[in-house]
Protein backbone atom coordinates (compact mmCIF):
# COMPACT_ATOMS: atom_id res chain seq x y z
CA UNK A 1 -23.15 -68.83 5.27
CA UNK A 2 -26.36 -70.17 6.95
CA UNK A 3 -27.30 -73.44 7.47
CA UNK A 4 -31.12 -74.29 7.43
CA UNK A 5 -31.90 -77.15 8.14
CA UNK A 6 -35.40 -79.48 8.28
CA UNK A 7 -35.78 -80.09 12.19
CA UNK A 8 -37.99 -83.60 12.31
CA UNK A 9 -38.56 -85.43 15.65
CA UNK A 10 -37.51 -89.20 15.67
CA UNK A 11 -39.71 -91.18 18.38
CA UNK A 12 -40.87 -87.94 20.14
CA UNK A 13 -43.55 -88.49 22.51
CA UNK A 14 -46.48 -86.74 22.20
CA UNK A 15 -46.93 -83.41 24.38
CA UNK A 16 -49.69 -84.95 26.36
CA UNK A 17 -47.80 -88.04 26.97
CA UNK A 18 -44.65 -86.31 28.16
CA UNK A 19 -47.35 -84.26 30.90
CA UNK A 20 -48.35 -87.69 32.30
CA UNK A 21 -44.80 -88.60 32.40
CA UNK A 22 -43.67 -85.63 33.73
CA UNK A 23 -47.24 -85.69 36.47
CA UNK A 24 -46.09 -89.17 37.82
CA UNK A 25 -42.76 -88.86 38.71
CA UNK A 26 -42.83 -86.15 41.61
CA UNK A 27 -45.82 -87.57 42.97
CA UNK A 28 -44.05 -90.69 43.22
CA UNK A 29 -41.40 -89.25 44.79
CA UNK A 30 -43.18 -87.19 47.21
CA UNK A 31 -44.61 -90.33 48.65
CA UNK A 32 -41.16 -91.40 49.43
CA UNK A 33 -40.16 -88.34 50.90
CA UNK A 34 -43.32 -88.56 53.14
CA UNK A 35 -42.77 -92.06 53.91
CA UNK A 36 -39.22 -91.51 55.27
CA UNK A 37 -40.47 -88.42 56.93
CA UNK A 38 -43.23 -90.56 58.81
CA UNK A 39 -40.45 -92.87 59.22
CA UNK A 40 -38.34 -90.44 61.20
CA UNK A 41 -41.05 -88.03 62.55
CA UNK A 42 -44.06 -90.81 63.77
CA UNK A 43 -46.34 -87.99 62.74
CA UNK A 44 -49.66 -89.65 61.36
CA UNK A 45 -50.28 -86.66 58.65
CA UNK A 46 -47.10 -87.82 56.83
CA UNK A 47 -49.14 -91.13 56.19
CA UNK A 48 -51.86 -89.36 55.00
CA UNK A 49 -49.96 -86.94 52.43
CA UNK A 50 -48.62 -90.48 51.62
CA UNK A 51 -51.51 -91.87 50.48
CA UNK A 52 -52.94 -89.36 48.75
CA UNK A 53 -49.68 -88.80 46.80
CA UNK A 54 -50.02 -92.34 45.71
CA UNK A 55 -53.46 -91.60 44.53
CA UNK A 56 -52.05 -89.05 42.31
CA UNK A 57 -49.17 -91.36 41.28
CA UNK A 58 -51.59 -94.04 39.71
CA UNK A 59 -54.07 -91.14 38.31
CA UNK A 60 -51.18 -89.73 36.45
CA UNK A 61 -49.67 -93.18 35.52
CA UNK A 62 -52.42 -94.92 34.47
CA UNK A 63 -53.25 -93.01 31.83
CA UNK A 64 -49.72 -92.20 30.73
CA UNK A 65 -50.04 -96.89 30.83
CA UNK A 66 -53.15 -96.07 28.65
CA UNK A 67 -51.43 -93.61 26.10
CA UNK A 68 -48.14 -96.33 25.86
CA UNK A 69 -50.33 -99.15 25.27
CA UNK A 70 -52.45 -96.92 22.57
CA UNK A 71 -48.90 -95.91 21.04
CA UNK A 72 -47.97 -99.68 20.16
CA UNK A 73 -50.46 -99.79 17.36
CA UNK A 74 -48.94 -97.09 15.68
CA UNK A 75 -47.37 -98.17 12.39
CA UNK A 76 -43.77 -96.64 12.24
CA UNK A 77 -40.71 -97.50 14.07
CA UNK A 78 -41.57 -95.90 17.35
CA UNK A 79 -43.71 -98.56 18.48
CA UNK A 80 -41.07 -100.81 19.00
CA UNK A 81 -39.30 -98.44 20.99
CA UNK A 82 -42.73 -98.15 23.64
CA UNK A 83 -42.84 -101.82 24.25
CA UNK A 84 -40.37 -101.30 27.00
CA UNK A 85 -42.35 -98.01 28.43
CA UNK A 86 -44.98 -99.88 28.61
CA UNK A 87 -43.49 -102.95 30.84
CA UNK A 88 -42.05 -100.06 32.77
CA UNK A 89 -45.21 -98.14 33.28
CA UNK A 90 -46.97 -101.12 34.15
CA UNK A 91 -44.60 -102.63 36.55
CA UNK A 92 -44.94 -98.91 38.30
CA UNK A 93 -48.46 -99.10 38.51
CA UNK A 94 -48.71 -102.68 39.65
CA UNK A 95 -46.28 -102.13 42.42
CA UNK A 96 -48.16 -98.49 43.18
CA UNK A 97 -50.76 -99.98 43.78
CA UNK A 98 -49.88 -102.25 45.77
CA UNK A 99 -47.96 -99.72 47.83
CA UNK A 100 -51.28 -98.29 48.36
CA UNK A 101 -52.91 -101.27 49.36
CA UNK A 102 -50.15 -101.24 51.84
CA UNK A 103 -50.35 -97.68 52.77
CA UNK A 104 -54.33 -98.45 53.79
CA UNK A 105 -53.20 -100.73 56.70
CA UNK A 106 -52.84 -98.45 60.02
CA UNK A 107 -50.28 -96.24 60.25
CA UNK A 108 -47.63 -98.43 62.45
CA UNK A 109 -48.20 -101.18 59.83
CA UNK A 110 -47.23 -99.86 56.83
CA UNK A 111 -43.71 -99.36 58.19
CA UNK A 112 -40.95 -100.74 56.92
CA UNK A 113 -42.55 -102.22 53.97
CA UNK A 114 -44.29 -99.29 52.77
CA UNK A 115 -40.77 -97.27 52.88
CA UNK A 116 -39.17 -100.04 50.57
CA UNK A 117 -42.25 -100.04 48.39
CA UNK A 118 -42.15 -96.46 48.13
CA UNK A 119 -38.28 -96.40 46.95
CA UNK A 120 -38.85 -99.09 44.78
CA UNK A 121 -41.88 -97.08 42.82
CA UNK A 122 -39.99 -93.96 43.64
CA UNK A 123 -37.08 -95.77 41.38
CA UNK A 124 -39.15 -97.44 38.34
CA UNK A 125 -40.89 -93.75 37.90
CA UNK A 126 -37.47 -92.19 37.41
CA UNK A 127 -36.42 -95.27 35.11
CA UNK A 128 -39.84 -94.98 33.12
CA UNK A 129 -39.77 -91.05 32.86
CA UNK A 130 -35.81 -90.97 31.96
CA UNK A 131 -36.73 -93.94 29.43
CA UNK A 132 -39.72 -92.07 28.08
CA UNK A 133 -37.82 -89.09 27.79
CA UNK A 134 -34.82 -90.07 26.03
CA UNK A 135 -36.68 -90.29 23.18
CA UNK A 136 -37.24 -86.96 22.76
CA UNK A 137 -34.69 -86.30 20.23
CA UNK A 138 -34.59 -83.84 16.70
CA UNK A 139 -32.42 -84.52 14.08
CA UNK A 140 -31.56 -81.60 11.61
CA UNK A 141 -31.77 -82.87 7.67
């Protein structure tokens, strides 16, 4: 005998949400891989790719910030659960952008504390996306 069941999303993000989500993180992580290949390598370019990764970073997660804010005024039950992808998103953009404040400096100067800056936005864009994404989750009535 066959089951059929209703499939209904609890606290699933919306598709263009998930896309910013999903936009930020390996940007994010590319600058950290070209940070610590600039670290080992002294080439300049790996600076460059560095910065403009972190471009892309805040592009992406600023308005993935703007779409978590929007999502707190929504009247069910999943706006308590975006309160905390919202700190997370914002703490990731704060400290991206300060990472590319840092990154502007001369190339030299940005070392080590761009490399630290870089893993620590490298690690609250994994945290926000894995957050973000574990509440994508169906339920069958």
């Amino acid at each position: 005998m066959a089951v059929i069941g209703d499939l209904r999303h609890r606290g699933a993000l919306h598709s263009i949400h998930v896309a910013l989500l999903a936009g930020m993180l390996p940007l994010f992580l590319g600058v950290l891989l070209s940070d610590i290949a600039y670290a080992s390598t002294y080439e300049q370019q790996w600076k460059n790719f560095a910065s403009w990764l972190i471009v892309g970073g805040l592009v992406f997660g600023g308005f993935a910030l703007l779409w978590a804010f929007l999502g707190l005024f929504r009247s069910d039950q999943r706006a308590r659960l975006s309160i905390l992808s919202v700190v997370l998103l914002l703490a990731t953009w704060i400290l991206g952008f300060v990472n590319a404040l840092v990154h502007a400096k001369d190339a030299w100067a940005t070392m080590p504390e761009g490399l630290v800056l870089s893993a620590t936005v490298a690690a609250l864009a994994i945290a926000t996306a894995a957050w973000g994404f574990s509440t994508l989750r169906a339920e069958v009535l």
